[in-house]
C-alpha atoms as a PDB file:
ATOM      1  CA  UNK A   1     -24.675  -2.139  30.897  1.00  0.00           C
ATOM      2  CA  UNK A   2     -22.650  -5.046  29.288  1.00  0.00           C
ATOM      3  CA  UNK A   3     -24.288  -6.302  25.841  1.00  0.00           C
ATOM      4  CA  UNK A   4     -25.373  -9.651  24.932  1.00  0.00           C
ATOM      5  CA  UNK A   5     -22.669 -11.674  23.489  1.00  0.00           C
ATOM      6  CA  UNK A   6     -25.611 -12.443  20.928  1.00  0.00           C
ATOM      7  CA  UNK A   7     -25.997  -8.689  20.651  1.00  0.00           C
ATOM      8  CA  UNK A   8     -25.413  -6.891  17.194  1.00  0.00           C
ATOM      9  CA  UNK A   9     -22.272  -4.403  17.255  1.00  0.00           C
ATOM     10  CA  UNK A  10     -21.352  -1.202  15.559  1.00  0.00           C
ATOM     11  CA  UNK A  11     -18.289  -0.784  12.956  1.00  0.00           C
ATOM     12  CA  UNK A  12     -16.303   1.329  16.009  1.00  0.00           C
ATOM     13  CA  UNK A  13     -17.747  -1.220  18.554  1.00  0.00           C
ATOM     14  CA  UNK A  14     -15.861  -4.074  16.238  1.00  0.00           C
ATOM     15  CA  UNK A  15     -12.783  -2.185  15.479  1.00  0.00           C
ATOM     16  CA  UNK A  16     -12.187  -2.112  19.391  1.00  0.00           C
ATOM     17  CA  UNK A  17     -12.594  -5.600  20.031  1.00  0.00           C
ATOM     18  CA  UNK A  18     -10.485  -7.006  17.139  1.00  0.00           C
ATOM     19  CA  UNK A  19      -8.278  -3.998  17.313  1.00  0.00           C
ATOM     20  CA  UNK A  20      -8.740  -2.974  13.850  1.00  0.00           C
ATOM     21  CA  UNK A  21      -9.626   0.668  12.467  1.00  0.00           C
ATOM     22  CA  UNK A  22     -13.102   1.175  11.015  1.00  0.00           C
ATOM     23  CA  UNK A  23     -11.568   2.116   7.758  1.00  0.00           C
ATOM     24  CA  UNK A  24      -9.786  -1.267   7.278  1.00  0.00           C
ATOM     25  CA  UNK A  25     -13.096  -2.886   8.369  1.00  0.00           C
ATOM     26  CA  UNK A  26     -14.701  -1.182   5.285  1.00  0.00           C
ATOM     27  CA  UNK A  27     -12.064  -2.311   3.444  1.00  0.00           C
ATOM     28  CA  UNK A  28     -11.695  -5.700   3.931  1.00  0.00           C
ATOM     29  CA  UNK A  29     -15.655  -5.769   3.201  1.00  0.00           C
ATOM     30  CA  UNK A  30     -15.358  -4.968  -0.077  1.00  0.00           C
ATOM     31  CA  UNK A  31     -12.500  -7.251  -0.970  1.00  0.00           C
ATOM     32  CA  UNK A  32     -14.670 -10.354   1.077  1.00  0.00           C
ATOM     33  CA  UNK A  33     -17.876 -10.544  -0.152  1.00  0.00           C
ATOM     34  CA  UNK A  34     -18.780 -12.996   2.779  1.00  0.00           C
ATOM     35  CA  UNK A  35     -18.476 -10.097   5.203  1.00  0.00           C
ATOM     36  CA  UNK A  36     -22.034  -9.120   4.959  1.00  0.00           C
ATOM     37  CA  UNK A  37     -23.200  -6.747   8.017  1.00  0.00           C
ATOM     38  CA  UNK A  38     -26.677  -5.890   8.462  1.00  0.00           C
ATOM     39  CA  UNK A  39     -26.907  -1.740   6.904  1.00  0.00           C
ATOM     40  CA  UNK A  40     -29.664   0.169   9.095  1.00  0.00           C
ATOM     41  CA  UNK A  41     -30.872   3.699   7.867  1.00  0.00           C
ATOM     42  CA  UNK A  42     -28.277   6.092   6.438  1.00  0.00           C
ATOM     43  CA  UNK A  43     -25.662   2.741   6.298  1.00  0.00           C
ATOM     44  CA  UNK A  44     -24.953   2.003   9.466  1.00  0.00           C
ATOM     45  CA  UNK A  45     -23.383  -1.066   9.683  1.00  0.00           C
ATOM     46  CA  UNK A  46     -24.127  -3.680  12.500  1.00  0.00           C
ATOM     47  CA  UNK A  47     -22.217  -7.169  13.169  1.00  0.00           C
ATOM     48  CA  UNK A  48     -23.878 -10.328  13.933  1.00  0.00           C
ATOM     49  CA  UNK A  49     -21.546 -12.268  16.408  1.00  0.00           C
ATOM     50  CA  UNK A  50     -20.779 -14.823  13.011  1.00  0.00           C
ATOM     51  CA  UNK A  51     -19.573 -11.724  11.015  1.00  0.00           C
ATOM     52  CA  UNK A  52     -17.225 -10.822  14.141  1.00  0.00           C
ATOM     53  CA  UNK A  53     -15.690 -14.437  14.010  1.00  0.00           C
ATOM     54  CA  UNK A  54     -15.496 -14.341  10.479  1.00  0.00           C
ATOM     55  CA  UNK A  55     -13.533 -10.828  10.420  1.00  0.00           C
ATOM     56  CA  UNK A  56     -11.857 -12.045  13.434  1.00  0.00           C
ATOM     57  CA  UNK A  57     -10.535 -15.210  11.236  1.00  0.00           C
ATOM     58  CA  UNK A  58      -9.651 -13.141   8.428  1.00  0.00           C
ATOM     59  CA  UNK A  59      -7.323 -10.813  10.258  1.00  0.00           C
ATOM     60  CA  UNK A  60      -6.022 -14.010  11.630  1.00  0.00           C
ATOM     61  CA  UNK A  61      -4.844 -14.790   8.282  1.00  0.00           C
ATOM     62  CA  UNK A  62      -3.940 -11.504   6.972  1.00  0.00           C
ATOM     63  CA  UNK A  63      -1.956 -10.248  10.319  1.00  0.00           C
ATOM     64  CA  UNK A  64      -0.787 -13.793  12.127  1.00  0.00           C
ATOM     65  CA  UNK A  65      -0.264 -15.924   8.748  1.00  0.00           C
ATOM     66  CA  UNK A  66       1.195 -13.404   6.782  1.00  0.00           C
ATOM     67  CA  UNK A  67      -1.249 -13.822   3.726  1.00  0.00           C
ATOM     68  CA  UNK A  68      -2.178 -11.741   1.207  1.00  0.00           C
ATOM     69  CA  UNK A  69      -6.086 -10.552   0.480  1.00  0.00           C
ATOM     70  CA  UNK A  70      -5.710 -13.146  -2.687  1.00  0.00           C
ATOM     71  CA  UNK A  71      -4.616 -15.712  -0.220  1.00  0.00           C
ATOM     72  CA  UNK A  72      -7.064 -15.217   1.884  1.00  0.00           C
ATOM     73  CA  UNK A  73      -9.826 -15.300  -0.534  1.00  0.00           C
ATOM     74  CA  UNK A  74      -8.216 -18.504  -1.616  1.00  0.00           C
ATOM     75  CA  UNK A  75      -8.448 -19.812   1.759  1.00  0.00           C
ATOM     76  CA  UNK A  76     -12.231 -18.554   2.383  1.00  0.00           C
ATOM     77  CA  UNK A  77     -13.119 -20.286  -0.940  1.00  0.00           C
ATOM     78  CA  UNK A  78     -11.119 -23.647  -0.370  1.00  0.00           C
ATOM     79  CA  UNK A  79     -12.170 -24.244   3.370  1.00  0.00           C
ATOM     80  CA  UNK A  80     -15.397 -22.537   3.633  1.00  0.00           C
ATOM     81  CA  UNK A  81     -16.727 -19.838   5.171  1.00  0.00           C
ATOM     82  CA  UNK A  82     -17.876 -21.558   8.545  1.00  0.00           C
ATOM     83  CA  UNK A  83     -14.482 -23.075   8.412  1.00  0.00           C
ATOM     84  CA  UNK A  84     -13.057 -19.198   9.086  1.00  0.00           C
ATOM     85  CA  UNK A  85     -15.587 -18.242  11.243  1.00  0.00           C
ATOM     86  CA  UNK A  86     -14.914 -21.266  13.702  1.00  0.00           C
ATOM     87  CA  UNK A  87     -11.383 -20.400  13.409  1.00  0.00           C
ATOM     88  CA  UNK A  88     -12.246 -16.443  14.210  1.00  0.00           C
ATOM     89  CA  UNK A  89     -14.129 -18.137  17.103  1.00  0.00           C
ATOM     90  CA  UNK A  90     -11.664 -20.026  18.704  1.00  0.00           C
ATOM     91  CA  UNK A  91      -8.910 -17.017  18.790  1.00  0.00           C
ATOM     92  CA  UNK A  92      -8.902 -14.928  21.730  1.00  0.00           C
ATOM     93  CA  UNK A  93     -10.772 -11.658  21.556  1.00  0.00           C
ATOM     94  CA  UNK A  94      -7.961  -9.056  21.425  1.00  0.00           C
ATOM     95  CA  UNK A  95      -5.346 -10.044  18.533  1.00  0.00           C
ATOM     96  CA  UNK A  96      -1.803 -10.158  19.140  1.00  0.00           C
ATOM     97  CA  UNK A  97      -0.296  -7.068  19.186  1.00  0.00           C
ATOM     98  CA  UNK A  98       3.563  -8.126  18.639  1.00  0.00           C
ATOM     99  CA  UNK A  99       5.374 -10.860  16.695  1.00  0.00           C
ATOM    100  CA  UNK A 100       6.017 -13.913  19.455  1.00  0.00           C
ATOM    101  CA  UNK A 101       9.312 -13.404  21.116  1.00  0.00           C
ATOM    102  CA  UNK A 102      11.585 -16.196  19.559  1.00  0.00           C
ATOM    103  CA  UNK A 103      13.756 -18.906  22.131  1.00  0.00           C
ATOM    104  CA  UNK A 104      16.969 -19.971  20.781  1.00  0.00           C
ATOM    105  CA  UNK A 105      16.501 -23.545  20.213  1.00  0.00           C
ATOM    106  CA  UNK A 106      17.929 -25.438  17.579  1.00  0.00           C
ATOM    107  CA  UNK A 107      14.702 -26.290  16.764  1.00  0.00           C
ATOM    108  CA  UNK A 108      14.087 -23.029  14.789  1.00  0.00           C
ATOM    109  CA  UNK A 109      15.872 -22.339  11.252  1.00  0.00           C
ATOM    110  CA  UNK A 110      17.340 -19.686   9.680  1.00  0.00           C
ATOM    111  CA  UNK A 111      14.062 -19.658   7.429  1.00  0.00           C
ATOM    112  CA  UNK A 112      11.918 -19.566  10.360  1.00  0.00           C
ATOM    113  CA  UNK A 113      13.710 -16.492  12.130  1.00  0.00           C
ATOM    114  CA  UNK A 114      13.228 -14.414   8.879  1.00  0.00           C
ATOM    115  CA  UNK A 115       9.958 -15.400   8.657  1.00  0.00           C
ATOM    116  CA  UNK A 116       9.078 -14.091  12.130  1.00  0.00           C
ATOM    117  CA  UNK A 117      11.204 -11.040  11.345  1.00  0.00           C
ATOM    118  CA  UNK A 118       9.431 -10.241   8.246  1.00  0.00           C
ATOM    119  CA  UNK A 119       5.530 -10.220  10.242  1.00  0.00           C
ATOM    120  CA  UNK A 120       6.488  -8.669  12.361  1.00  0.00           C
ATOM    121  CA  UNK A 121       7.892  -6.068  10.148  1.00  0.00           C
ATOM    122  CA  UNK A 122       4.230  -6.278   8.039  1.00  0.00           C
ATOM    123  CA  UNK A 123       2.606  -6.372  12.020  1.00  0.00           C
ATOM    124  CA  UNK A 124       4.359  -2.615  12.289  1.00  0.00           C
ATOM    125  CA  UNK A 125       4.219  -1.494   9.172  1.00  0.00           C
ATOM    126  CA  UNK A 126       0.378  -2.146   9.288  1.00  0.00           C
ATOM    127  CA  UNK A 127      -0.080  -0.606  12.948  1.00  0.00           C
ATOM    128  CA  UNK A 128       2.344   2.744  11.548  1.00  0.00           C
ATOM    129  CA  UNK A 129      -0.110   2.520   8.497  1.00  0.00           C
ATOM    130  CA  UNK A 130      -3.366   2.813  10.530  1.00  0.00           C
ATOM    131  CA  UNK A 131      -2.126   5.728  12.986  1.00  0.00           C
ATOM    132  CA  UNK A 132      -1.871   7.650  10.039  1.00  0.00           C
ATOM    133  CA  UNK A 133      -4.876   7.146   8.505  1.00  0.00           C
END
């Protein structure tokens, strides 16, 4: 039986749609304080569908945009909070997996190329990171 899209969701239930380990989930909750899931008995966390966007949004930054946590904060704090988690909304649900595969146009710099290089580098690095873990 297919849940609500209204419906709460676990920590494992969240990793799998944003493809993100439960660990980093914890994680990235106590660097943001505006991820605030609902804690049941013994601290089970559940996700409201806003606190999915808003992660969602936040791994945007961190994993498409290259930021750091401070940048991110920075960006939370600047734009808002329902600023992120319309952003979170409006990605699809499962995040890229793999830098974008550049064309050759002239279009593109040298500055630019690196810059793809080096995320997906972090992108690897990150994914290497959480298979050990």
């Amino acid at each position: 039986m297919r849940k609500s899209s209204a419906a709460f969701r676990t920590i494992s239930e969240v990793g799998e749609i944003l493809g993100v380990p439960a660990h980093v989930l914890r994680f990235w909750e106590s660097k943001f304080s505006q991820i605030k899931p609902v804690k049941r008995g013994g601290g089970r966390r559940y996700y409201r569908p806003e606190d999915i966007d808003l992660i969602h949004g936040i791994q945007h930054l961190l994993y498409d945009q290259g930021m750091t946590i401070k940048g991110a904060q920075k960006i939370l704090k600047s734009r808002g909070v329902k600023s992120i988690i319309a952003m979170g909304a409006d990605l699809p649900n499962k995040p890229q997996k793999t830098a974008p595969i550049l064309e050759k146009t002239e279009e593109i710099t040298p500055l630019d190329a690196i810059y793809a290089k080096l995320v997906a580098l972090r992108q690897s690095i990150n994914r290497q990171i959480s298979e050990l873990a």
